[in-house]
Protein backbone atom coordinates (compact mmCIF):
# COMPACT_ATOMS: atom_id res chain seq x y z
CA UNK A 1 -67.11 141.92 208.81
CA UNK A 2 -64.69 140.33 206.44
CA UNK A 3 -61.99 141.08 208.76
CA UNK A 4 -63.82 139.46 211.77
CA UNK A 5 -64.38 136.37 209.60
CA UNK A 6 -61.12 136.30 208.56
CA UNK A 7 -59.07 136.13 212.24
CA UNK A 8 -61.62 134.09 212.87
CA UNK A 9 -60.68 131.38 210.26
CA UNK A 10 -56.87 132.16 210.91
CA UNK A 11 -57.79 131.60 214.98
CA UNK A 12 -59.54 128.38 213.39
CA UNK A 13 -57.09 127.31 211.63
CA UNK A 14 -54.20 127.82 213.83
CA UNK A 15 -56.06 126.31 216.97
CA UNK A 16 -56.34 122.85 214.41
CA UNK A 17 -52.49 122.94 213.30
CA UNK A 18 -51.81 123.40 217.26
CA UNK A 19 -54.20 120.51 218.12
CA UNK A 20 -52.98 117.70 215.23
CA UNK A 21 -49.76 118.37 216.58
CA UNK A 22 -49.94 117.59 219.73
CA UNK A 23 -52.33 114.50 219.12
CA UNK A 24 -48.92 113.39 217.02
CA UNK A 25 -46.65 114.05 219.73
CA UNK A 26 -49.08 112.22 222.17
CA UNK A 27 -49.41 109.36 219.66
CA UNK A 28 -45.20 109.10 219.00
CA UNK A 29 -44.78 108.92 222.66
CA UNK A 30 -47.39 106.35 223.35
CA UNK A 31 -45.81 104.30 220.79
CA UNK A 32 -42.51 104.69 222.30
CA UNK A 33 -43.65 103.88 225.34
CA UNK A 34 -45.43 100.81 224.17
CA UNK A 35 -42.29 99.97 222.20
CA UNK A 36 -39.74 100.34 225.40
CA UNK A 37 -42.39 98.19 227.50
CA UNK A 38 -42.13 95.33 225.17
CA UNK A 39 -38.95 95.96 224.55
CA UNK A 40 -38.22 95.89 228.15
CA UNK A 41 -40.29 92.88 229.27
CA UNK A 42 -38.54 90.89 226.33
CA UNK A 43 -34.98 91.33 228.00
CA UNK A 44 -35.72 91.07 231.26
CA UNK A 45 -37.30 87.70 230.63
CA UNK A 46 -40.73 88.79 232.58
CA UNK A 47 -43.60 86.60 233.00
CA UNK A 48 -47.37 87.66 232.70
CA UNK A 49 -47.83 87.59 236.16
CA UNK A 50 -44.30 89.29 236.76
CA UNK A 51 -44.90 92.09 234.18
CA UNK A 52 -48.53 92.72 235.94
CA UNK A 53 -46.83 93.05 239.09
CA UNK A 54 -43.48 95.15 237.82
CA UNK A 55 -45.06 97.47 235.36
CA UNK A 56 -47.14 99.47 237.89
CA UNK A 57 -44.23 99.99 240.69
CA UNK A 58 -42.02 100.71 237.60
CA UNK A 59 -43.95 103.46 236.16
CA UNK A 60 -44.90 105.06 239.63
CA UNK A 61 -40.69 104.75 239.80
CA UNK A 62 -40.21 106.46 236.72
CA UNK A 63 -42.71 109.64 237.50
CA UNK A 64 -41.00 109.95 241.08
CA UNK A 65 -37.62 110.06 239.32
CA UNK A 66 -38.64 112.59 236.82
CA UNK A 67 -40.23 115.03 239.42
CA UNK A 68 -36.79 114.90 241.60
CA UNK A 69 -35.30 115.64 238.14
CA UNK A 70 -37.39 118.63 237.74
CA UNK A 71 -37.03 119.50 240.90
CA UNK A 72 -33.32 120.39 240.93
CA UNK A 73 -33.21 121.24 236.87
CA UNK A 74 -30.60 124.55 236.57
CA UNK A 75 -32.29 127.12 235.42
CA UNK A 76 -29.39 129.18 234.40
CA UNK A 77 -26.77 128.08 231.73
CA UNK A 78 -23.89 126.91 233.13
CA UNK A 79 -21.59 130.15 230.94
CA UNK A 80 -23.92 132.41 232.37
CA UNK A 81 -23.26 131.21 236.03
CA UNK A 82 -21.45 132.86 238.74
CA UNK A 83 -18.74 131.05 240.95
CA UNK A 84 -21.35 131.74 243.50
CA UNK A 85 -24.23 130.34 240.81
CA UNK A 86 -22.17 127.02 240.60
CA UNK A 87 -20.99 126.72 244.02
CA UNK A 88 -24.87 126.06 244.38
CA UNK A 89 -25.73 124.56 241.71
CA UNK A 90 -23.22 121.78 242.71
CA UNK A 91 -24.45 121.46 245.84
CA UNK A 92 -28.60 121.13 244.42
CA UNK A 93 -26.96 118.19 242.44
CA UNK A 94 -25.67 116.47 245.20
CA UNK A 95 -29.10 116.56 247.19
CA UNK A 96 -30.40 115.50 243.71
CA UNK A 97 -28.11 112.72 244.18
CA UNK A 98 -29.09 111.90 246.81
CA UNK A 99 -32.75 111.25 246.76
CA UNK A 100 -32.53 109.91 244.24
CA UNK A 101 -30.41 107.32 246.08
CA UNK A 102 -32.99 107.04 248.58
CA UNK A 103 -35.41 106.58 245.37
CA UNK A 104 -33.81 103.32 243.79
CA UNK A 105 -33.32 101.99 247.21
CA UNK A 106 -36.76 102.03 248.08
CA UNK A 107 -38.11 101.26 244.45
CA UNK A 108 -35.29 98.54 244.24
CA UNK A 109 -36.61 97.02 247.50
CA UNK A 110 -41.10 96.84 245.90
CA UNK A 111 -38.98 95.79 242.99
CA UNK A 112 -38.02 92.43 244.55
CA UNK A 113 -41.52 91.70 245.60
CA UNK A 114 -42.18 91.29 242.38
CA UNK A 115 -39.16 90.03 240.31
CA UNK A 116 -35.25 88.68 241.34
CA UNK A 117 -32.21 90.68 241.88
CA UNK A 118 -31.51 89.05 238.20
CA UNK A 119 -33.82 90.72 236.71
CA UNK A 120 -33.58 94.15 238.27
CA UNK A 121 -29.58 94.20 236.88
CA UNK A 122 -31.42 93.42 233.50
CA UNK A 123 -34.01 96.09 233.85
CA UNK A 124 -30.75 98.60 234.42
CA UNK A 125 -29.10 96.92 230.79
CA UNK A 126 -32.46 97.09 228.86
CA UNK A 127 -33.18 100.91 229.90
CA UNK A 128 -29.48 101.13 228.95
CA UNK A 129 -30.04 99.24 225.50
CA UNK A 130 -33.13 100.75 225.15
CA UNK A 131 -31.97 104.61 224.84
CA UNK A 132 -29.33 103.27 222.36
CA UNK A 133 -32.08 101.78 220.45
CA UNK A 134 -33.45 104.76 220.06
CA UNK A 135 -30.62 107.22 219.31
CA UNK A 136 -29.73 104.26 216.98
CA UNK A 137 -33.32 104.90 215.38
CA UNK A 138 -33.02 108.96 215.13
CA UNK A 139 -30.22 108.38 213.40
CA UNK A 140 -31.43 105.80 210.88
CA UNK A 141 -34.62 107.72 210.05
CA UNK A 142 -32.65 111.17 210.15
CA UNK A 143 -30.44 109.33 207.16
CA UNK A 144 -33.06 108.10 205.25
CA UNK A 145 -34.68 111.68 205.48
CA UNK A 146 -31.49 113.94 204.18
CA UNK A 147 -30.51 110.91 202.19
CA UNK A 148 -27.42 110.17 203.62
């Protein structure tokens, strides 16, 4: 009986670690998220009405991006790859490259329905700035972690 009780407590308590863990990953990506929206609609100069337009077509963008991504992702390491392995591995990225091609092309053009060709060159600079931002942030917070 004791033992019974006592995997169940473990299961219990293991299941709760598990769970407030993944509510903080879920809450440290929304606030990213939030963050690189603001961030975003700050440098790209985008109206109300723009942003309530744009932000729709540009997350449907992102999640189509990510699944081609996926899509083609190696599954093997490139050192443990045969000639033949990489042969067609190179040619999976170039199809890769390729729709996504096709992607930004047809995003680019619902883009402009919605904002200028202005301020789709700045959305490319922010998403640049954006990921520096954050590295820039890791590497603060690391710092002030290990004290260095």
């Amino acid at each position: 009986m004791k033992n019974k009780f006592f995997k169940w407590g473990l299961g219990m308590l293991l299941f709760v670690s598990f769970s407030i863990t993944l509510f903080g990953q879920n809450s440290k990506r929304e606030r990213i998220e939030a963050e690189k929206v603001a961030f975003i609609t700050k440098r790209m100069e985008l109206t109300p009405r723009q942003a309530q337009g744009f932000w729709p077509i540009h997350t449907e963008y992102e999640k189509a991006e990510r699944s081609i991504k996926q899509k083609y992702r190696n599954r093997i390491s490139i050192e443990a790859m045969s000639e033949a392995d990489a042969e067609e591995a190179i040619e999976k990225r170039l199809r890769m490259e390729e729709e996504l091609l096709a992607l930004k092309k047809n995003y680019f053009t619902r883009f402009k329905t919605v904002i200028s060709p202005r301020q789709i060159l700045l959305l490319q600079k922010a998403n640049t700035e954006f990921r520096q931002y954050l590295l820039e942030e890791i590497r603060r917070r690391r710092s002030r972690r290990f004290g260095g």
